[in-house]
N, C-alpha and C. Protein backbone atom coordinates (compact mmCIF):
# COMPACT_ATOMS: atom_id res chain seq x y z
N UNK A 1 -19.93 -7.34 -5.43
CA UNK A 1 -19.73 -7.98 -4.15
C UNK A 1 -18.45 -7.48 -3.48
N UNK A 2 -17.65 -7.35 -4.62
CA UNK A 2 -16.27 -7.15 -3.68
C UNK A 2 -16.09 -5.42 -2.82
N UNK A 3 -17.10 -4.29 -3.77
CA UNK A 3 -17.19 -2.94 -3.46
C UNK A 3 -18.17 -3.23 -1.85
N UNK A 4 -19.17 -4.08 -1.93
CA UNK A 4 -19.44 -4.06 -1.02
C UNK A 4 -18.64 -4.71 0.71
N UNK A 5 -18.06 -5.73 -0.20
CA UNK A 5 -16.95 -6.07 0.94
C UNK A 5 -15.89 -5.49 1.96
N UNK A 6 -15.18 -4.28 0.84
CA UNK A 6 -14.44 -3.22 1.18
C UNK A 6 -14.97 -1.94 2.26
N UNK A 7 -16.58 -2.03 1.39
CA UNK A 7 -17.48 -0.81 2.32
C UNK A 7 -17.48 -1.55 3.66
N UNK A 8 -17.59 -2.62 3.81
CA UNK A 8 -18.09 -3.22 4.95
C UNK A 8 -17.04 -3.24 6.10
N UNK A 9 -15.79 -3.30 5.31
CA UNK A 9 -14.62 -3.35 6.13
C UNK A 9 -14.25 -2.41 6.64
N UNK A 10 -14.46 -1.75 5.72
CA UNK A 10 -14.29 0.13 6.19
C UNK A 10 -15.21 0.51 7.57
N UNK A 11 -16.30 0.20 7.86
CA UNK A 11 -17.56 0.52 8.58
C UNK A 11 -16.66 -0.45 9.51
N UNK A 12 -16.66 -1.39 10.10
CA UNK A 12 -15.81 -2.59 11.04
C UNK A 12 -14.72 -1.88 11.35
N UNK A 13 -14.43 -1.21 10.78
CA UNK A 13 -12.32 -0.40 10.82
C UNK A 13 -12.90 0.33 12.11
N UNK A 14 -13.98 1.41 11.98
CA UNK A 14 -14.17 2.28 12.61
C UNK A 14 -14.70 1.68 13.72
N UNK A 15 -15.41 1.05 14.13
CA UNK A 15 -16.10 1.11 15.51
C UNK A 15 -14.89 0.23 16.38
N UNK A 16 -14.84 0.63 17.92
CA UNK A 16 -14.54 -0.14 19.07
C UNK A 16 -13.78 1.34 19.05
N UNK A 17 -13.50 1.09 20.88
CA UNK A 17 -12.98 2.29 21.58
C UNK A 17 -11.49 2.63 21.11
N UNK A 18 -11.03 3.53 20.92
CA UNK A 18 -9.55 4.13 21.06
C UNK A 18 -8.97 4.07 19.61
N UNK A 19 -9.59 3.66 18.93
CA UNK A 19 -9.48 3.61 17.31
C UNK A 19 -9.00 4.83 16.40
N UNK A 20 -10.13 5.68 16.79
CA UNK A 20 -10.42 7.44 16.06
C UNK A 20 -8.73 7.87 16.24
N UNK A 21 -8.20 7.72 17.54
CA UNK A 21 -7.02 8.19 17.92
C UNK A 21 -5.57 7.59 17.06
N UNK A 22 -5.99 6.12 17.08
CA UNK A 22 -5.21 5.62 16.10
C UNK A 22 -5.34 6.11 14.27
N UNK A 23 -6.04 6.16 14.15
CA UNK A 23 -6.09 6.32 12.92
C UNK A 23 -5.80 7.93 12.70
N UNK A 24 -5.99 8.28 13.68
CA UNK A 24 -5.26 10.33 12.97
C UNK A 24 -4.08 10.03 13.29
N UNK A 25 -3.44 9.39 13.82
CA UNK A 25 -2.00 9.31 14.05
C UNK A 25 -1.34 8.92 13.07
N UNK A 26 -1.90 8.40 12.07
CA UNK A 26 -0.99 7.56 11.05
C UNK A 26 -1.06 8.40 9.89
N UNK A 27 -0.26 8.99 8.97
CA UNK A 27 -0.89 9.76 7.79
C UNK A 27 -0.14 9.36 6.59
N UNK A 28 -1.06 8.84 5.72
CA UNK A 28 -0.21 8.53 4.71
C UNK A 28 0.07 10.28 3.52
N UNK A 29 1.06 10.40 2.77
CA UNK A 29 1.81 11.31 2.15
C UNK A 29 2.18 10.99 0.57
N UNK A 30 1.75 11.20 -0.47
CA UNK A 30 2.27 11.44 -1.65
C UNK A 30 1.71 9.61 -2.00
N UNK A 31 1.05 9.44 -1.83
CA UNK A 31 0.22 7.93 -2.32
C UNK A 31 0.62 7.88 -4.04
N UNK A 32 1.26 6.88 -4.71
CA UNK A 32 1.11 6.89 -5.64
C UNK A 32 1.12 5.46 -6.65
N UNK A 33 0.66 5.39 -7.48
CA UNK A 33 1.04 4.11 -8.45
C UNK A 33 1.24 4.25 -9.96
N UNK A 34 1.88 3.11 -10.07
CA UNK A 34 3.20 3.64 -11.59
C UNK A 34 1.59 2.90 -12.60
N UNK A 35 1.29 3.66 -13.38
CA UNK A 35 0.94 3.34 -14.73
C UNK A 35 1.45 1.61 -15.23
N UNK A 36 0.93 1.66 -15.69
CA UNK A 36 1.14 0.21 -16.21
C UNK A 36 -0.27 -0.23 -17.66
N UNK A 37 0.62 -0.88 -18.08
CA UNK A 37 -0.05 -1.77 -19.15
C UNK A 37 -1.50 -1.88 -18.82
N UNK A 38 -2.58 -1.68 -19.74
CA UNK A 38 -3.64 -1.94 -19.53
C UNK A 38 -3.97 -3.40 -19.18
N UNK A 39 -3.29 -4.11 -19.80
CA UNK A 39 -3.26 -5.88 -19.61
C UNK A 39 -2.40 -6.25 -18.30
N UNK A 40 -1.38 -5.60 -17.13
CA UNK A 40 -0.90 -5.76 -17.17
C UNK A 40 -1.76 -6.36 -15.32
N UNK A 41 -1.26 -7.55 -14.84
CA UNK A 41 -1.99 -8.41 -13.79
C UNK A 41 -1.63 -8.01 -12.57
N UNK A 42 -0.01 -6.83 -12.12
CA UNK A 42 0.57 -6.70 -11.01
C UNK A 42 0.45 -5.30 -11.14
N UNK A 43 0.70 -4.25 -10.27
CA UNK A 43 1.07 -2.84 -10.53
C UNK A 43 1.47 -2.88 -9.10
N UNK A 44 2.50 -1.42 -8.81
CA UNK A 44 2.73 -0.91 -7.61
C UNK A 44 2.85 0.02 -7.09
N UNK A 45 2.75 0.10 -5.91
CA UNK A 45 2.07 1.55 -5.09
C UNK A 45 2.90 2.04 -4.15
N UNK A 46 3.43 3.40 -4.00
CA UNK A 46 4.33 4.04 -2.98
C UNK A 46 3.80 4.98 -2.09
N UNK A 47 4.17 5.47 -1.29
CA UNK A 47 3.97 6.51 -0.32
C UNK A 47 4.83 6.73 0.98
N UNK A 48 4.42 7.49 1.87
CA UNK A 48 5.16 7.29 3.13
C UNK A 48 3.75 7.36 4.22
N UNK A 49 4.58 6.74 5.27
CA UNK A 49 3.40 6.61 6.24
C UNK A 49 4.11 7.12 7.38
N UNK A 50 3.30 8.12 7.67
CA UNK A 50 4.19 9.38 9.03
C UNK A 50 3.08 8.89 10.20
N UNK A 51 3.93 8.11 11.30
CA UNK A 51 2.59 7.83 12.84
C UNK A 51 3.22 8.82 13.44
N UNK A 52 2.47 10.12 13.83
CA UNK A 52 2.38 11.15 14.90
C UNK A 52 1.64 10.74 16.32
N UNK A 53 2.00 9.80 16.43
CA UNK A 53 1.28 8.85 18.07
C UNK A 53 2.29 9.03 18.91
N UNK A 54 2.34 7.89 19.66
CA UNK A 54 3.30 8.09 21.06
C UNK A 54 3.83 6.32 20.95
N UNK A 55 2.37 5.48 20.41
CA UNK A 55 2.90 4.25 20.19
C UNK A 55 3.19 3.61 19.04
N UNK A 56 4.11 2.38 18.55
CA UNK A 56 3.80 1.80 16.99
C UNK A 56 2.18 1.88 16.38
N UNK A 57 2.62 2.19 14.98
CA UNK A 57 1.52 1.80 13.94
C UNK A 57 1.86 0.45 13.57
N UNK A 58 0.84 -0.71 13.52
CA UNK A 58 1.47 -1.70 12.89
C UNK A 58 0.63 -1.99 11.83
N UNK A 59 0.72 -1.97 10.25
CA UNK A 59 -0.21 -2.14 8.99
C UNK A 59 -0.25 -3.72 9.14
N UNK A 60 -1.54 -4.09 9.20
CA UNK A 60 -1.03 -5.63 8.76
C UNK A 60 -1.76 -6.13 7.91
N UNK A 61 -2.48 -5.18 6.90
CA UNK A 61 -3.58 -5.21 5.76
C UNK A 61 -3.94 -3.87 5.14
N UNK A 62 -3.81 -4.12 3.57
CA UNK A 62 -4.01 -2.48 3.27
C UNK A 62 -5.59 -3.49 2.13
N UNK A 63 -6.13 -2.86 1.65
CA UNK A 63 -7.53 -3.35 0.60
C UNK A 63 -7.72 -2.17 -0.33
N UNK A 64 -8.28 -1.96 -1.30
CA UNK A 64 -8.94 -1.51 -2.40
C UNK A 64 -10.02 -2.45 -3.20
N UNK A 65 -10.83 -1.36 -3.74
CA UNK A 65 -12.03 -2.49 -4.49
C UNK A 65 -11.25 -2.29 -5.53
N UNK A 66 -10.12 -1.49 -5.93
CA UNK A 66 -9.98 -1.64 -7.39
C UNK A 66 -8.67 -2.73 -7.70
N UNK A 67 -8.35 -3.98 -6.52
CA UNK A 67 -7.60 -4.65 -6.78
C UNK A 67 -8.17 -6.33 -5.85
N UNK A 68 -7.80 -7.38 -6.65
CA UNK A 68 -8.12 -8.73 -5.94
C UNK A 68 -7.39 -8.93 -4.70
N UNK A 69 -5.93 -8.29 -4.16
CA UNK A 69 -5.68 -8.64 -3.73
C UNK A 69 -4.01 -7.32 -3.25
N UNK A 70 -3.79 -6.91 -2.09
CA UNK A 70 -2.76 -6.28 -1.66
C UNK A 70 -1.73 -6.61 -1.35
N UNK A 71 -0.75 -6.71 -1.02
CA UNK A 71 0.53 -7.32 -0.37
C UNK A 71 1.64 -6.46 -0.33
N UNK A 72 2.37 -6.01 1.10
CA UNK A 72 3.06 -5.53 1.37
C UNK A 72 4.64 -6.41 1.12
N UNK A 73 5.96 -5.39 0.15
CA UNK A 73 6.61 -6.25 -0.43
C UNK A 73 7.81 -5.62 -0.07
N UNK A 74 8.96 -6.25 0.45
CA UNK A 74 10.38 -5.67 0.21
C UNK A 74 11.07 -6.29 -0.60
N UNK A 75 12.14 -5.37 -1.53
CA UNK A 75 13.12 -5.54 -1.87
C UNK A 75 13.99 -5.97 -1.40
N UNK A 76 14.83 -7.14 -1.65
CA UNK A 76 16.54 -7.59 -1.30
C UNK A 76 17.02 -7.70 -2.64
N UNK A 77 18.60 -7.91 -2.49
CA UNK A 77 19.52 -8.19 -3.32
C UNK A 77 20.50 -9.23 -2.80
N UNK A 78 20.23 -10.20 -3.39
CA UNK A 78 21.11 -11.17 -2.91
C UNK A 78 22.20 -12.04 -4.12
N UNK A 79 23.37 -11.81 -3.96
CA UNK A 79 24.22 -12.09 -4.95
C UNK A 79 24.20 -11.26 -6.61
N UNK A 80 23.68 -10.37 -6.19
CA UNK A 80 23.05 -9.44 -7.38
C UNK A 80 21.93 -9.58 -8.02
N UNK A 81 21.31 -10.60 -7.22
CA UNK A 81 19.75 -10.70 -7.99
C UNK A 81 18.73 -9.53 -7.16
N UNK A 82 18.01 -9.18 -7.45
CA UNK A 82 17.04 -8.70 -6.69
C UNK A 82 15.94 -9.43 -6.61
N UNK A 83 14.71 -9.72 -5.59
CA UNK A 83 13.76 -10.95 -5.02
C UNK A 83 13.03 -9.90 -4.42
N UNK A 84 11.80 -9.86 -4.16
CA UNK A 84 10.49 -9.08 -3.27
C UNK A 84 10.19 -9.99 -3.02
N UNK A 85 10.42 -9.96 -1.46
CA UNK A 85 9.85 -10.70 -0.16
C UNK A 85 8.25 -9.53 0.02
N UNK A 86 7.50 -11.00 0.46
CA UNK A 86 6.41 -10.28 1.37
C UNK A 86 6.45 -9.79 2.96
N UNK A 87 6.09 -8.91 3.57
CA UNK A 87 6.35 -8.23 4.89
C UNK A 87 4.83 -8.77 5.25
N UNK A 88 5.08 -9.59 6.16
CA UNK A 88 3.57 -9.93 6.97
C UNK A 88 2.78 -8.44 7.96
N UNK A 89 3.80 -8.00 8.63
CA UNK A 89 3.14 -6.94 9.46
C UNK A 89 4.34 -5.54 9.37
N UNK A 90 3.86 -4.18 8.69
CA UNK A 90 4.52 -3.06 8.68
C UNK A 90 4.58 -2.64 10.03
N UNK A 91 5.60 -1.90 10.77
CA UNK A 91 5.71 -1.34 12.30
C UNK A 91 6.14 0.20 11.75
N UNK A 92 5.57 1.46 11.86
CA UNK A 92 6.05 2.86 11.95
C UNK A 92 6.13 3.04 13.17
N UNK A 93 7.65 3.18 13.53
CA UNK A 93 7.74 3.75 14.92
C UNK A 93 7.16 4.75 15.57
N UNK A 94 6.97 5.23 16.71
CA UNK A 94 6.17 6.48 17.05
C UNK A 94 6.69 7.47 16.51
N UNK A 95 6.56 8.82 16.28
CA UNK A 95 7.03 9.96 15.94
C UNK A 95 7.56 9.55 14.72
N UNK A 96 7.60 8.36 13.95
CA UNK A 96 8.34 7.81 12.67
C UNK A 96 7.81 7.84 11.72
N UNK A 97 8.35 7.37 10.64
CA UNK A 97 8.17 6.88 9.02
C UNK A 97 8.61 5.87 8.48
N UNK A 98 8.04 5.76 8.26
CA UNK A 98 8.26 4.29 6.73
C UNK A 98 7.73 4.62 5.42
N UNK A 99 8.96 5.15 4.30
CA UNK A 99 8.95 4.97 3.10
C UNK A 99 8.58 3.81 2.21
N UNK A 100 7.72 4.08 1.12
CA UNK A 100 7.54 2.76 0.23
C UNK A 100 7.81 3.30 -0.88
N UNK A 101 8.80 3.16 -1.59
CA UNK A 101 9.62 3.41 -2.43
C UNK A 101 10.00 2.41 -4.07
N UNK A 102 10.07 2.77 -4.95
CA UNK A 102 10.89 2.38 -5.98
C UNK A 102 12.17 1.42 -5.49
N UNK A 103 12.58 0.25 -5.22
CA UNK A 103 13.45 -0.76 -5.27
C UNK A 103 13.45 -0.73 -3.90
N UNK A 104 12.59 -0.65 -3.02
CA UNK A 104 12.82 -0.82 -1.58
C UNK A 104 11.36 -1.43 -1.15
N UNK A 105 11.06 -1.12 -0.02
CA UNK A 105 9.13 -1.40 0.84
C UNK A 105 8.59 -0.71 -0.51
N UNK A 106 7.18 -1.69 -0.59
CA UNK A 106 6.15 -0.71 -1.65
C UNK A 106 4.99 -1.78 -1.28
N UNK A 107 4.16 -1.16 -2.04
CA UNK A 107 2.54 -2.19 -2.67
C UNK A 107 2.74 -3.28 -3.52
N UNK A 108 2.29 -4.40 -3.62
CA UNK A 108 2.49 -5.33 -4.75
C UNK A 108 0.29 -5.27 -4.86
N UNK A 109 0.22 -4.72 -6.16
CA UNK A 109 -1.50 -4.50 -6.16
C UNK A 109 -1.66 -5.72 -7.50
N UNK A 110 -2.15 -6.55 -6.92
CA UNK A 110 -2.59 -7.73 -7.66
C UNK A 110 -4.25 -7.92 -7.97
N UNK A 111 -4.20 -8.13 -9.42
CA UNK A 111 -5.47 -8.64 -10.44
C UNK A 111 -6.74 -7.41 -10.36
N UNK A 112 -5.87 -6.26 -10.91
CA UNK A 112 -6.81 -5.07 -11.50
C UNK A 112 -8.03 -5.59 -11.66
N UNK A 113 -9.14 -4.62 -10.97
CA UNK A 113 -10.63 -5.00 -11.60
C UNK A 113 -11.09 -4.05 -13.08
N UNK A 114 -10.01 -2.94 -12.95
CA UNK A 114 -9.91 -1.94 -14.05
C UNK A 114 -9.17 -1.43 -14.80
N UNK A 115 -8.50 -1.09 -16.35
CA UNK A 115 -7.21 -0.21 -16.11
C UNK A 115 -7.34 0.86 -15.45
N UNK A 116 -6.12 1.17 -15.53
CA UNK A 116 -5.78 2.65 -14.52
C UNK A 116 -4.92 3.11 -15.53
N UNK A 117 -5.05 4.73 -15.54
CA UNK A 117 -4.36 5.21 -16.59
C UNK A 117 -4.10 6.71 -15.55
N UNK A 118 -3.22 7.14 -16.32
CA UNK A 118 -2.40 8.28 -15.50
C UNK A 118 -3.52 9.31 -15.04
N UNK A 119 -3.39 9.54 -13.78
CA UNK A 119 -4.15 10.69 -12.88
C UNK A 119 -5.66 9.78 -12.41
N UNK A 120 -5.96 9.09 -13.16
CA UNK A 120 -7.08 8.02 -11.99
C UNK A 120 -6.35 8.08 -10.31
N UNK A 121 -7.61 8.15 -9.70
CA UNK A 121 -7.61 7.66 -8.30
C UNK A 121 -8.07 6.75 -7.71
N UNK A 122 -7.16 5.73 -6.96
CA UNK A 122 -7.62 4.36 -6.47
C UNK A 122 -7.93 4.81 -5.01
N UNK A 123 -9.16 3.94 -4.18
CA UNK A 123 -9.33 4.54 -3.11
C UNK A 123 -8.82 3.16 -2.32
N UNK A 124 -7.92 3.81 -1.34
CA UNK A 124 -7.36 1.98 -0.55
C UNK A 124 -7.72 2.34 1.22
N UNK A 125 -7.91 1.09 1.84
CA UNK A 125 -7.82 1.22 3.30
C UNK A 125 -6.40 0.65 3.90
N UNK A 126 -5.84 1.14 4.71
CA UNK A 126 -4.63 0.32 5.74
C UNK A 126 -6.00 0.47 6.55
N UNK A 127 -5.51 -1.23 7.37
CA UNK A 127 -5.97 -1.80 8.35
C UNK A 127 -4.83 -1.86 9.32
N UNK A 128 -4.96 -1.53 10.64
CA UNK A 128 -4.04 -1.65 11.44
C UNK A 128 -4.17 -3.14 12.82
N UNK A 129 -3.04 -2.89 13.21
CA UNK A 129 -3.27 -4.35 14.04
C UNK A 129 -4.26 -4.16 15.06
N UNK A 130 -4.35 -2.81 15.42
CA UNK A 130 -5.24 -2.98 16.65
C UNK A 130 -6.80 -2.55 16.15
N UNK A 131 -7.20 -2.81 14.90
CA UNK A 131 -8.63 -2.90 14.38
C UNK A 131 -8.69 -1.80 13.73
N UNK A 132 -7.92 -0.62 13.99
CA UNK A 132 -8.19 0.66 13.20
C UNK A 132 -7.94 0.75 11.56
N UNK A 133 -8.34 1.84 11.20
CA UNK A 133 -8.46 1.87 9.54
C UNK A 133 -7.99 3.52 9.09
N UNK A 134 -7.46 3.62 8.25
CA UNK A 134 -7.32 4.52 7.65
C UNK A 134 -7.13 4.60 6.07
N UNK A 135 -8.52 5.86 5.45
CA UNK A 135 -8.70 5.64 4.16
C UNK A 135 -7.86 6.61 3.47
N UNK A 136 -7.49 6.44 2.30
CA UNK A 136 -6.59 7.57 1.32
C UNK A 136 -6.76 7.17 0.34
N UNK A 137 -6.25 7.72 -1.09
CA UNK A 137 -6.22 7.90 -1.86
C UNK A 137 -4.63 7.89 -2.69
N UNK A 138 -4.69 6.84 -3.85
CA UNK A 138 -3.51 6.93 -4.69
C UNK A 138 -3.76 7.52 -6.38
N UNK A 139 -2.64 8.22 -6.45
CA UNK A 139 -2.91 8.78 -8.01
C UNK A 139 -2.64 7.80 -8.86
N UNK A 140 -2.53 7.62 -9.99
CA UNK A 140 -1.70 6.57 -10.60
C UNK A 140 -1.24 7.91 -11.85
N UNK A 141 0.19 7.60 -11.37
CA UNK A 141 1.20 8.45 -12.72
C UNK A 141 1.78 7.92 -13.43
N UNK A 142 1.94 8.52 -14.63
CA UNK A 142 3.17 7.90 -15.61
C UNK A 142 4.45 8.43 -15.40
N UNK A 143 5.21 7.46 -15.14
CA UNK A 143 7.31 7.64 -14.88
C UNK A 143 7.57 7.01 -16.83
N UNK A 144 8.43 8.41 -17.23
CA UNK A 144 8.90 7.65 -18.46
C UNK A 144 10.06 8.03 -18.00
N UNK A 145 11.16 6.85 -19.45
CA UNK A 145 12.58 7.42 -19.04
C UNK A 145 12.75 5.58 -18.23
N UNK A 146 14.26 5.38 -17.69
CA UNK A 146 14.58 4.86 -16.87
C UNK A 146 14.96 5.50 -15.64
N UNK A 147 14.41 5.45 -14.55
CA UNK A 147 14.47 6.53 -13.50
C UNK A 147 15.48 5.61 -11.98
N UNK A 148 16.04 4.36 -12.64
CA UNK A 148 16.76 3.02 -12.44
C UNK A 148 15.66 2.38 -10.86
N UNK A 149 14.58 2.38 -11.32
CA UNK A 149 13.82 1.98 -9.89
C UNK A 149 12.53 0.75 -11.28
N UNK A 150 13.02 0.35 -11.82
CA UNK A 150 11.82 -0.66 -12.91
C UNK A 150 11.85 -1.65 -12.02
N UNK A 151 10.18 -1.96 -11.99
CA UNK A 151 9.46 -3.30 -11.47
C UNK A 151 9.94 -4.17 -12.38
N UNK A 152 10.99 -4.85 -12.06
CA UNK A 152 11.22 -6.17 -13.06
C UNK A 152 12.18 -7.20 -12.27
N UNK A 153 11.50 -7.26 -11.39
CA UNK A 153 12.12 -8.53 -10.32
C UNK A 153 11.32 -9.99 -10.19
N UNK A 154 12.21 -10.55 -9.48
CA UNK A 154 11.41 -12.12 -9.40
C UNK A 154 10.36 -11.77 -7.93
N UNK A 155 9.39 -12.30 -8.01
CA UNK A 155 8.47 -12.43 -7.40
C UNK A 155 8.22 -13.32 -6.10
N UNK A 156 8.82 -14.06 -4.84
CA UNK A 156 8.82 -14.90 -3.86
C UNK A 156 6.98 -15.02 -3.28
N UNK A 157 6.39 -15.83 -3.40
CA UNK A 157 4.73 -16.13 -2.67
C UNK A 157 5.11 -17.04 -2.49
């Protein structure tokens, strides 16, 4: 049900006028997600998102069938704690970027329908505010080592 849900959304992304235009404008770059525990209920996803438009991109929904649930997350530090806030709506300026990064903006990909193990590909949609869609693709790699960017923060929903 849920593969079909995603297909469906995908097909809805595309139709209505001026869309096609939006969606080549936006390109996502180096899509990726960290390996994780086969058991493990959260994982997260980076990339950059380059809008070659004239106006904002605004993400205000990304989906995959291979997760229950997406959420766009920033990093703060407050008094030396670190906290991931949720971002209701992403804005890439025109001609801009927005990094999603290791201890900064990223994916929070909640309640795996599968493991994922290094070099699998997850297929995800950004949904944009003005109805458009754009599909890509994330690798999922293994980071060993401390590379000082570890998912091990408190969680704010």
């Amino acid at each position: 049900m849920k593969s079909f849900t995603t297909a469906l959304l995908a097909c809805l992304c595309l139709l209505g006028s001026g869309q096609a235009a939006a969606e080549a404008s936006l390109q996502i770059r180096d899509a990726w997600i960290r390996e994780a525990p086969p058991a493990a209920k959260v994982l997260a996803a980076y990339m950059e998102l380059h809008n070659n438009g004239t106006t904002p991109a605004i993400v205000r929904a990304i989906h995959s069938p291979d997760f229950g649930r997406i959420e766009i997350h920033r990093t703060v530090v407050e008094q030396g704690v670190a906290r991931m806030l949720p971002v209701e709506l992403l804005q890439i300026p025109p001609a801009g970027k927005v990094v999603l990064e290791p201890g900064g903006m990223h994916l929070m990909l909640f309640t795996p329908v599968r493991p994922l193990r290094q070099d699998d590909k997850v297929s995800m949609t950004i949904e944009l505010a003005n109805g458009a869609c754009r599909q890509f693709e994330a690798t999922v790699i293994r980071r060993t080592g401390d590379d000082g960017q570890q998912h091990h923060h408190q969680h704010n929903h």
